[in-house]
C-alpha atoms as a PDB file:
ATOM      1  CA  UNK A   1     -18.131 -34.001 -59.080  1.00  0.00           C
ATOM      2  CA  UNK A   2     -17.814 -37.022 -56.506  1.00  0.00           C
ATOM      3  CA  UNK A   3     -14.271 -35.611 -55.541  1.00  0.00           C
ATOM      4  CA  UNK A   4     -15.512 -32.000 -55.399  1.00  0.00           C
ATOM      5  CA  UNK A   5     -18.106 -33.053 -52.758  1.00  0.00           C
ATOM      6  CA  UNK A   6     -16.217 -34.713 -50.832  1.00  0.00           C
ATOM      7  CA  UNK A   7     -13.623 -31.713 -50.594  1.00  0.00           C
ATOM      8  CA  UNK A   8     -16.149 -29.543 -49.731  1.00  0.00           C
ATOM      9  CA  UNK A   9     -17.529 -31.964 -47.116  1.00  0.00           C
ATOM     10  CA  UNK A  10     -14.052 -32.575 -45.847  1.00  0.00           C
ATOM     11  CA  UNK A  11     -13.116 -29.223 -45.212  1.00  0.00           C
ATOM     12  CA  UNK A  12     -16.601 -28.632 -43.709  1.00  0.00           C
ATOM     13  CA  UNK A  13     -15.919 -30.895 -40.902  1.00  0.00           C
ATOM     14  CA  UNK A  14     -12.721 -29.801 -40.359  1.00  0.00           C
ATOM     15  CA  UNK A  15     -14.414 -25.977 -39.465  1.00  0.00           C
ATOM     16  CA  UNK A  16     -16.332 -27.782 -37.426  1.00  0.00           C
ATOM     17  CA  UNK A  17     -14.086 -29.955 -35.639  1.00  0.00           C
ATOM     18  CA  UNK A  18     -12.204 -26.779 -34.389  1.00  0.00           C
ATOM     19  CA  UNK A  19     -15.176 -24.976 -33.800  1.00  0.00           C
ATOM     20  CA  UNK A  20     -16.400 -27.297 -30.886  1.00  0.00           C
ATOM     21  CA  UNK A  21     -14.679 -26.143 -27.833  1.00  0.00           C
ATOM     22  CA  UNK A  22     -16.559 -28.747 -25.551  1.00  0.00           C
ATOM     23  CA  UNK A  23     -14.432 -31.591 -27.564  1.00  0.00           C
ATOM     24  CA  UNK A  24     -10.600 -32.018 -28.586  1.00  0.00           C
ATOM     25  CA  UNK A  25      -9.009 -30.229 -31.277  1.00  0.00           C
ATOM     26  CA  UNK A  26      -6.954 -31.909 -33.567  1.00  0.00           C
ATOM     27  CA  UNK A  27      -4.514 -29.800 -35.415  1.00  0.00           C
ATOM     28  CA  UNK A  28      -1.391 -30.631 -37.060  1.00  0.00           C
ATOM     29  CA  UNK A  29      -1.591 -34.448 -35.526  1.00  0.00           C
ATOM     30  CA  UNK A  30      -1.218 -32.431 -31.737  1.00  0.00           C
ATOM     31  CA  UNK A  31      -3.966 -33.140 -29.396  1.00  0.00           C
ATOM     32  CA  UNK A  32      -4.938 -29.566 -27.968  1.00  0.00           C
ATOM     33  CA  UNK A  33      -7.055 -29.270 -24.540  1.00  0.00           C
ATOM     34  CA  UNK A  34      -9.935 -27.347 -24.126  1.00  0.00           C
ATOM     35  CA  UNK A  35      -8.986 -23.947 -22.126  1.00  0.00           C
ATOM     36  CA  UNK A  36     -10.112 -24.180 -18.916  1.00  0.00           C
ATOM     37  CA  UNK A  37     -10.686 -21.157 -17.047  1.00  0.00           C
ATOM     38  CA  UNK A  38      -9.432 -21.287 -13.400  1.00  0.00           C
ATOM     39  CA  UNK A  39      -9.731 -17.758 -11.927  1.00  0.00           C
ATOM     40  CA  UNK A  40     -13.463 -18.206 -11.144  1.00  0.00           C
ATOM     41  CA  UNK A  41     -13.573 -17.704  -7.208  1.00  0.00           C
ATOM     42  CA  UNK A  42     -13.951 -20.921  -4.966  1.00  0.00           C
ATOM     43  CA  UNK A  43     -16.748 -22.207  -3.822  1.00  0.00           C
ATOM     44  CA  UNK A  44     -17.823 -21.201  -0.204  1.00  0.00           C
ATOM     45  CA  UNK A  45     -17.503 -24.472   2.554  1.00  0.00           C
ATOM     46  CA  UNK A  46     -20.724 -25.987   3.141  1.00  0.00           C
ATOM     47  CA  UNK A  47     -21.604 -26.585   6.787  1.00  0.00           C
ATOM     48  CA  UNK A  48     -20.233 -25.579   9.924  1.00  0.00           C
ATOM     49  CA  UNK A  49     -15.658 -26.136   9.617  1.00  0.00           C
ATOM     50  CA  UNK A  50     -14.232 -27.353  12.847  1.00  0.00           C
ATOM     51  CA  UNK A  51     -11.110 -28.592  11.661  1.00  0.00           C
ATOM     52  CA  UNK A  52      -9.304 -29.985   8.450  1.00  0.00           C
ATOM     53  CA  UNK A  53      -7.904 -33.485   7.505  1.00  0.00           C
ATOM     54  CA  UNK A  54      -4.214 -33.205   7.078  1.00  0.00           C
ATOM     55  CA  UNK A  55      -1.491 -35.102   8.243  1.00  0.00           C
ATOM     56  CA  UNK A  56       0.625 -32.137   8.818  1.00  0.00           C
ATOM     57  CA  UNK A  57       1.391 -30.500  12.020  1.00  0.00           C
ATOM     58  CA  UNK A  58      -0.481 -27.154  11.626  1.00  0.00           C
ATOM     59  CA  UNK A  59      -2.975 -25.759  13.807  1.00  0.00           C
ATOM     60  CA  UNK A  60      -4.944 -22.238  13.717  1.00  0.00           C
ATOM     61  CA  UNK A  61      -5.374 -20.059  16.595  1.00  0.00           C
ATOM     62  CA  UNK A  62      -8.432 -18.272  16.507  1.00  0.00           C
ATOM     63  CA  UNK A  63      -9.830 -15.324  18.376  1.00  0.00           C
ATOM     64  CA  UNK A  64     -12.956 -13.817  19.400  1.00  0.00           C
ATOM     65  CA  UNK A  65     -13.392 -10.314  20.750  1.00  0.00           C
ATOM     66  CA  UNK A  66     -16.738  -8.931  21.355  1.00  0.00           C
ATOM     67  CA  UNK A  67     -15.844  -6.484  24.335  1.00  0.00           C
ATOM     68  CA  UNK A  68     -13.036  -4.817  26.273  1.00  0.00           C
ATOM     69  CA  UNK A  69      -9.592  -3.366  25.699  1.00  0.00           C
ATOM     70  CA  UNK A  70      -8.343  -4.735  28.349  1.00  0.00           C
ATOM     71  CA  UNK A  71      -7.315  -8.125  26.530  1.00  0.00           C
ATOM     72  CA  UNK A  72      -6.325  -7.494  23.229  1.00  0.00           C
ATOM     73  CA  UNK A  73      -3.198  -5.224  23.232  1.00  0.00           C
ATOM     74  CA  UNK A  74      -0.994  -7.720  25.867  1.00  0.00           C
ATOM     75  CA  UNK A  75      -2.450 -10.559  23.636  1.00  0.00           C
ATOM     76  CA  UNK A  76      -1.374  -9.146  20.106  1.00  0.00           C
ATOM     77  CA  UNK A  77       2.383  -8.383  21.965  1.00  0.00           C
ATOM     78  CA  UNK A  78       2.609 -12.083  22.923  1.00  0.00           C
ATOM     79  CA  UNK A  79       2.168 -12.762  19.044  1.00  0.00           C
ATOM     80  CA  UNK A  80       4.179 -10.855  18.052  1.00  0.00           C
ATOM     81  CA  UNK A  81       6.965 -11.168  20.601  1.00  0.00           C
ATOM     82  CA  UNK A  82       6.799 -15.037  20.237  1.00  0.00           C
ATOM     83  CA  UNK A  83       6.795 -14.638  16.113  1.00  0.00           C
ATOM     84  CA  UNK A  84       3.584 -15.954  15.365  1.00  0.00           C
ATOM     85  CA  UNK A  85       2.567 -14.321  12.292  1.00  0.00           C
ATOM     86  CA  UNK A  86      -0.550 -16.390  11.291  1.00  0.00           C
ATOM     87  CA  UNK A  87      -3.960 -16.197  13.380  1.00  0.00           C
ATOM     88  CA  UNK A  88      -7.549 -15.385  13.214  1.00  0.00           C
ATOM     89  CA  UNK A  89      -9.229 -13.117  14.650  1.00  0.00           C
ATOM     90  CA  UNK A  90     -13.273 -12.463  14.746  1.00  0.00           C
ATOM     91  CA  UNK A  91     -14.378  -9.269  15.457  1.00  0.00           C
ATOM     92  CA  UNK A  92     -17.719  -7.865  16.781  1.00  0.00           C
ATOM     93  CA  UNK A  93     -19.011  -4.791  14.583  1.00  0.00           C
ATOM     94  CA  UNK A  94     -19.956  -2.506  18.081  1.00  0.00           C
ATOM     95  CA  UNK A  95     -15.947  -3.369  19.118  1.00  0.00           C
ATOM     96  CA  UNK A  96     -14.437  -2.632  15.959  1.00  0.00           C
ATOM     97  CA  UNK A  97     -16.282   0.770  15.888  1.00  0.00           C
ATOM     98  CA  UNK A  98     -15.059   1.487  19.280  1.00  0.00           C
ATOM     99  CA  UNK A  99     -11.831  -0.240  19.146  1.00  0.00           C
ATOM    100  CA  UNK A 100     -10.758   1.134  15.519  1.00  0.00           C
ATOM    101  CA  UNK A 101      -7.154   1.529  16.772  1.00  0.00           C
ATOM    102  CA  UNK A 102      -7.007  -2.262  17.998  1.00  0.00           C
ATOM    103  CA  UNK A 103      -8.970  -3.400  15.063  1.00  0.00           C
ATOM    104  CA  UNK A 104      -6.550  -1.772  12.530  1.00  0.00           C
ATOM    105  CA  UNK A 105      -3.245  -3.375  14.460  1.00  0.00           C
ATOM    106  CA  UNK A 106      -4.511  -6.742  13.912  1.00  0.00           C
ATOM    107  CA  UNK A 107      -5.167  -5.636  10.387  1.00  0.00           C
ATOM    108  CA  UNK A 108      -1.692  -4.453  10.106  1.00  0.00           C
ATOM    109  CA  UNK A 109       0.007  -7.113  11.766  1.00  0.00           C
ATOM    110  CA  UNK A 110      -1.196  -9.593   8.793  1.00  0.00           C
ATOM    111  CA  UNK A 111      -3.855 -11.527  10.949  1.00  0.00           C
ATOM    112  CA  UNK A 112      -6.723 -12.480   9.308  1.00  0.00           C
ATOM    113  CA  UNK A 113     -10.460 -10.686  10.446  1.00  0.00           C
ATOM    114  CA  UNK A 114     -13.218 -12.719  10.128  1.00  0.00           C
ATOM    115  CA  UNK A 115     -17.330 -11.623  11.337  1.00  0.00           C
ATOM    116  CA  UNK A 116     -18.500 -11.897  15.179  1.00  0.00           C
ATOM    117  CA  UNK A 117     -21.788 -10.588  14.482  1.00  0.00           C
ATOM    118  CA  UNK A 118     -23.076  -7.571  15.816  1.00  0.00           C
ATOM    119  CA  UNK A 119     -25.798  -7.991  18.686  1.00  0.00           C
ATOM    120  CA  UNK A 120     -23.568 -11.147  20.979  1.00  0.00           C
ATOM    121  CA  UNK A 121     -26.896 -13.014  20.764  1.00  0.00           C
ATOM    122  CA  UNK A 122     -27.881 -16.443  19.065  1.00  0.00           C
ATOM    123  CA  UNK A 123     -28.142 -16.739  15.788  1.00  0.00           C
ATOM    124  CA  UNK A 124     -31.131 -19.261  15.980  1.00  0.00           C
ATOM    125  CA  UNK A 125     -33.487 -17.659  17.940  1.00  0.00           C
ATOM    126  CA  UNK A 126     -34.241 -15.101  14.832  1.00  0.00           C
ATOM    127  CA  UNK A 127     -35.257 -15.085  11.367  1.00  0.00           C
ATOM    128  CA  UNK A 128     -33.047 -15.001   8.289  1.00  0.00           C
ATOM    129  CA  UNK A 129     -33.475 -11.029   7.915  1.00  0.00           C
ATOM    130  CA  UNK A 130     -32.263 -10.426  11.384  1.00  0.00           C
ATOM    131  CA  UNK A 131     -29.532 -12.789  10.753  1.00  0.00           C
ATOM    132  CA  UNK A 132     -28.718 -10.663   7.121  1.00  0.00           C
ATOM    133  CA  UNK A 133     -28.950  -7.400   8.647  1.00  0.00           C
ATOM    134  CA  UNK A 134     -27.006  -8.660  12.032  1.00  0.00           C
ATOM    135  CA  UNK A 135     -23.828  -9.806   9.774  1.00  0.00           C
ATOM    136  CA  UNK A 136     -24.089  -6.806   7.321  1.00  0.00           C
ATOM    137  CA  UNK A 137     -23.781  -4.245   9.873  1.00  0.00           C
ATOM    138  CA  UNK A 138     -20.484  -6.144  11.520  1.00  0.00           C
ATOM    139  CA  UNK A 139     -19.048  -6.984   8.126  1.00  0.00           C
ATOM    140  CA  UNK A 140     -19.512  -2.836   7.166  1.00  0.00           C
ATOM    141  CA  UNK A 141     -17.728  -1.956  10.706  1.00  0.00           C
ATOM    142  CA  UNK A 142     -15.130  -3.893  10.055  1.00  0.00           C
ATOM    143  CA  UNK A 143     -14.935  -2.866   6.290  1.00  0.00           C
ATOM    144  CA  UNK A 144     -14.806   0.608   7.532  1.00  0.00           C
ATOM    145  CA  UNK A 145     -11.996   0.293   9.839  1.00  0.00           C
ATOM    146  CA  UNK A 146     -10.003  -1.857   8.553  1.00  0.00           C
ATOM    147  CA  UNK A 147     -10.902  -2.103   4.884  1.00  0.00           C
ATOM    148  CA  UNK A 148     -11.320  -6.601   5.143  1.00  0.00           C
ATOM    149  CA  UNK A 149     -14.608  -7.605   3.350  1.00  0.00           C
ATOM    150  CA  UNK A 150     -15.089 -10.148   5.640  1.00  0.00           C
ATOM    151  CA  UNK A 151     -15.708 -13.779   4.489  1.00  0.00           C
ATOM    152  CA  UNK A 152     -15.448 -15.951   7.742  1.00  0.00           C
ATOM    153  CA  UNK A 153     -17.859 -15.953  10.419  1.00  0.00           C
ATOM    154  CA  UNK A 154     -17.972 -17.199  14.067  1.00  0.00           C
ATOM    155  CA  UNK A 155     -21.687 -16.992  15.175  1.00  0.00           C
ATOM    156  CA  UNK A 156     -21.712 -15.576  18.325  1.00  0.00           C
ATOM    157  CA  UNK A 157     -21.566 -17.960  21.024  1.00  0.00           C
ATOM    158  CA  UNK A 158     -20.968 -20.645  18.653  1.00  0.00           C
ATOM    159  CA  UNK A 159     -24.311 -20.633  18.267  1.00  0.00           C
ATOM    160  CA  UNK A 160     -26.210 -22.327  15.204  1.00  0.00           C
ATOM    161  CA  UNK A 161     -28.360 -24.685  13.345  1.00  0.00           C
ATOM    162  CA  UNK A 162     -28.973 -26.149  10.308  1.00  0.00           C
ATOM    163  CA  UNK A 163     -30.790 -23.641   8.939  1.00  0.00           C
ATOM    164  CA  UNK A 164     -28.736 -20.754  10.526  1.00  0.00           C
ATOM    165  CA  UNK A 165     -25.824 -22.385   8.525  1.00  0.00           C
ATOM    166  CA  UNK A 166     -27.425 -22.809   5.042  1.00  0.00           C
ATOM    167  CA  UNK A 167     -28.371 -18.844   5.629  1.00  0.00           C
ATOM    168  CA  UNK A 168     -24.933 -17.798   6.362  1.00  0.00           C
ATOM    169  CA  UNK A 169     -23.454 -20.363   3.446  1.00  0.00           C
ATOM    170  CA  UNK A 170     -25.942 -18.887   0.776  1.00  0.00           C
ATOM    171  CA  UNK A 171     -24.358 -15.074   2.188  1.00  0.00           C
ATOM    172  CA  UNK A 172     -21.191 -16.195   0.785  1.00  0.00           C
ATOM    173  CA  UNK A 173     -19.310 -16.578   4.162  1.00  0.00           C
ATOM    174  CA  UNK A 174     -18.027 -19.904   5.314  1.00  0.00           C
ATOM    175  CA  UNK A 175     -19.104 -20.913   9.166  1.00  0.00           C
ATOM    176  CA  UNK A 176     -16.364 -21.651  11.432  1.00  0.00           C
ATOM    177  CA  UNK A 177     -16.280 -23.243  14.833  1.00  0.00           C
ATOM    178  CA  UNK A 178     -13.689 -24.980  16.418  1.00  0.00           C
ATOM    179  CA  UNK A 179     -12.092 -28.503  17.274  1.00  0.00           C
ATOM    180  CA  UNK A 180     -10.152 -27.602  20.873  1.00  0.00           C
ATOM    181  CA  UNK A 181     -12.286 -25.458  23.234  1.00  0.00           C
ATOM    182  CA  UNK A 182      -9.497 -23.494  25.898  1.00  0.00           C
ATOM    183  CA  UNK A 183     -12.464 -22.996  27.902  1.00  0.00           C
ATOM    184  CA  UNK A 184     -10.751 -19.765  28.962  1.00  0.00           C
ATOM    185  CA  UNK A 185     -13.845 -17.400  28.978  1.00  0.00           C
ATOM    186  CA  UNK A 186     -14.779 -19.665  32.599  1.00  0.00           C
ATOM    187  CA  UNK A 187     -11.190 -18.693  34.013  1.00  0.00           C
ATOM    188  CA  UNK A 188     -10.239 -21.833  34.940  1.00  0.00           C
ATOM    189  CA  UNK A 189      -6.711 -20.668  35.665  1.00  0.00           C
ATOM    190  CA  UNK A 190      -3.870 -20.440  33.251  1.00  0.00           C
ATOM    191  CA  UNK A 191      -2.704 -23.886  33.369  1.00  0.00           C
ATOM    192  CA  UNK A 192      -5.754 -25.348  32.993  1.00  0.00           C
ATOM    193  CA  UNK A 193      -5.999 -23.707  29.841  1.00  0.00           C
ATOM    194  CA  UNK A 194      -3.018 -24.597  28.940  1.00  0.00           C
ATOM    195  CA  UNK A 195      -3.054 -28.320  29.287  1.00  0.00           C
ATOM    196  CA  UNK A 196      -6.601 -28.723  27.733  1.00  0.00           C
ATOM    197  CA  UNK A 197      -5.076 -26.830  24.521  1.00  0.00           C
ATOM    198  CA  UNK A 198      -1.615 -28.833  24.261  1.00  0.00           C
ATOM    199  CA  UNK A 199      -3.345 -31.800  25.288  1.00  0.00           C
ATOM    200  CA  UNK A 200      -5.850 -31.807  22.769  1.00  0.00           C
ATOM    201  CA  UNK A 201      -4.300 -30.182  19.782  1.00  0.00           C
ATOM    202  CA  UNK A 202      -4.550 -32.461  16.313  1.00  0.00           C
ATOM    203  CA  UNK A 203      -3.501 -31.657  13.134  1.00  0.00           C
ATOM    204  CA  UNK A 204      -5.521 -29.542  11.198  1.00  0.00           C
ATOM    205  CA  UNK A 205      -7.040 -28.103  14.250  1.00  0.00           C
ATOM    206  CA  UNK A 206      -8.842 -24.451  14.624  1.00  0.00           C
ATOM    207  CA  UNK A 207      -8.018 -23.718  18.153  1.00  0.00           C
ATOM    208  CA  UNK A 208     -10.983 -21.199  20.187  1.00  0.00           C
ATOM    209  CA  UNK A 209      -9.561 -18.817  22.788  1.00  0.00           C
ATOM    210  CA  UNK A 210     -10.546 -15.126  23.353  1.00  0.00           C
ATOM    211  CA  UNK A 211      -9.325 -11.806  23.319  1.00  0.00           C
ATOM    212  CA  UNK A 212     -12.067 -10.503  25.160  1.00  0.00           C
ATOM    213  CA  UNK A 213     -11.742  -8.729  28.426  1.00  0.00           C
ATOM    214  CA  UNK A 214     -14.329 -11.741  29.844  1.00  0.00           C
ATOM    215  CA  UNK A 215     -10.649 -14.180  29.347  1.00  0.00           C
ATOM    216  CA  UNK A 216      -7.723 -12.506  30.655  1.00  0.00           C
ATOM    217  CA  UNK A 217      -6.083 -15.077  31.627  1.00  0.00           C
ATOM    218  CA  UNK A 218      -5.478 -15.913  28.056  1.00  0.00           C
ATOM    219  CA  UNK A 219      -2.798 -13.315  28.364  1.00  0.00           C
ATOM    220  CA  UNK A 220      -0.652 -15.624  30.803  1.00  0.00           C
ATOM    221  CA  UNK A 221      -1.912 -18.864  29.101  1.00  0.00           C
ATOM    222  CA  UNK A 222      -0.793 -18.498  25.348  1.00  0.00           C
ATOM    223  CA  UNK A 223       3.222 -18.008  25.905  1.00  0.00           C
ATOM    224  CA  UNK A 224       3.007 -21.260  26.845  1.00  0.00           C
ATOM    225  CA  UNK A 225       0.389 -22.681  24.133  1.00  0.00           C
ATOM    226  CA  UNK A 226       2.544 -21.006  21.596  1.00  0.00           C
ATOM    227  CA  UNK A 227       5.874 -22.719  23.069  1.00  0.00           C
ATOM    228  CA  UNK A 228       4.596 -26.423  24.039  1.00  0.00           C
ATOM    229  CA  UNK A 229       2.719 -26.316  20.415  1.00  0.00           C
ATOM    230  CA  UNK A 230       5.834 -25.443  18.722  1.00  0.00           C
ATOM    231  CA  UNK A 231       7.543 -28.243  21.071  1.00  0.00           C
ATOM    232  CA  UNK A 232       4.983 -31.168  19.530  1.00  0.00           C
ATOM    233  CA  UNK A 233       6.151 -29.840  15.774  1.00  0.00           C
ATOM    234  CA  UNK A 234       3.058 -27.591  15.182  1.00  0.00           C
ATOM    235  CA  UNK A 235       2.897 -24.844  13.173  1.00  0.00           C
ATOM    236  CA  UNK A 236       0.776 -21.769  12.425  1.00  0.00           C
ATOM    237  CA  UNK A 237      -1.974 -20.887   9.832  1.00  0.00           C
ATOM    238  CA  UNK A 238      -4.843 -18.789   9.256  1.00  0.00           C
ATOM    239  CA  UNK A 239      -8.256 -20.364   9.037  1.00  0.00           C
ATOM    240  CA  UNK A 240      -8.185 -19.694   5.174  1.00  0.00           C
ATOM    241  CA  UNK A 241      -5.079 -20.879   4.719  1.00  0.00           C
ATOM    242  CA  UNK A 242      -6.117 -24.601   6.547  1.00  0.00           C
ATOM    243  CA  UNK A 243      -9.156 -24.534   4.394  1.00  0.00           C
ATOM    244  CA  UNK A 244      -7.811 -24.321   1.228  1.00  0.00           C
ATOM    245  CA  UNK A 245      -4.799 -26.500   1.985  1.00  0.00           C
ATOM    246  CA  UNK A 246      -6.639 -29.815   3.212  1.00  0.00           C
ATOM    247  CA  UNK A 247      -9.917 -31.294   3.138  1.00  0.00           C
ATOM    248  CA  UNK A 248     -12.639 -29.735   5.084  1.00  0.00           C
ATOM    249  CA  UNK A 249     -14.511 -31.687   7.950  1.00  0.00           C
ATOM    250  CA  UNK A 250     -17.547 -29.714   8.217  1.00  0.00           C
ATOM    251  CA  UNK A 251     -21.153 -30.676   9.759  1.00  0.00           C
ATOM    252  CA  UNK A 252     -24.506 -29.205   9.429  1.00  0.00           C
ATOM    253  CA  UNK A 253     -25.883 -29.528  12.516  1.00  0.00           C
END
């Protein structure tokens, strides 16, 4: 009876002992790993991203466009005459409706869209609802023409707060401003623009300029970006792409 019971008890624990998925298995002396499961979607950035910690020589051009047409077309030719196949662009929901054309080049060109808003106005001065309905009508404008759910956002004029951020976090879309201002919405002149961008380029850097109608002199400005980056060793990447490649420096407020 004593060796019966322990038999039974024996091959009891062994059920068990496979049965536990939060522990090891053993099985035929082998030890066997819990499955882990790694096609649940990443987490969303907290904070506001301005650039990433890398040691590698890669940089991200980003866009904004909220108005004209006057801008965009010579600006998406310079790409692509100069072979830069990896930038961001953030789009305005009014302009993308009236712009569909533009908006769907950029889309077919490989760049990645991110979310201007809708109304060009700061985010902080208005509640959470405003802020909801504000990005939901862009992100559906762009959806619509160009068929991106959008998941970046650029607040428009880089405006936000701590609680604006947390909002637009807990919406699933990851806030992203910018390390190296080109200044070249104040028209400086082209080589102004210019040097500040070469000048202060690091790596891991998300670079602001505009494709806007309000910053044409971005059109005679990034040839030269493009070249005198390339000259220092950088190369180009989406916003995404730095993000999930390096760590994230990110603030709050």
């Amino acid at each position: 009876m004593g060796i019966l019971l322990m038999t039974v008890l024996l091959f009891m624990f062994c059920l068990y002992s496979q049965a536990d998925l939060g522990t090891q298995a053993v099985f035929r002396g082998e030890s066997i790993q819990p499955v882990t499961k790694t096609d649940k979607p990443a987490p969303t950035p907290q904070g506001a991203i301005y650039k990433v910690q890398t040691e590698k020589k890669v940089v991200a051009l980003t866009f904004d466009i909220s108005w004209g047409e006057k801008a965009p077309g010579p600006i998406l030719d310079i790409l692509e005459k100069k072979g830069v196949k990896k930038a961001t662009f953030f789009l305005s929901g009014p302009w993308t409706t009236t712009h569909a054309d533009i908006a769907k080049r950029i889309k077919t060109m490989g760049f990645e869209i991110g979310n201007h808003g809708h109304r060009h106005d700061d985010f902080p001065k208005y509640n959470n609802q405003w802020i909801t309905e504000q990005v939901g009508k862009s992100e559906q404008a762009i959806f619509e023409t160009t068929g991106v759910k959008t998941k970046l956002i650029r607040t428009p004029n880089g405006a936000f707060d701590k609680r604006v951020v947390q909002h637009l976090n807990s919406m699933g879309y990851t806030v992203v401003q910018w390390h190296t201002d080109s200044l070249d919405w104040m028209r400086p002149g082209p080589d102004k623009i210019v040097e500040r961008v070469v000048s202060r380029a690091v790596p891991g850097d998300i670079i602001l300029m505009h494709a806007s109608d309000s910053a044409l002199q971005t059109i005679d400005a990034l040839p030269r970006i493009i070249d005198n980056l390339r000259k220092k060793g950088f190369e180009f990447m989406t916003v995404s792409e730095l993000i999930a490649g390096a760590g994230v420096n990110s603030k709050q407020e």
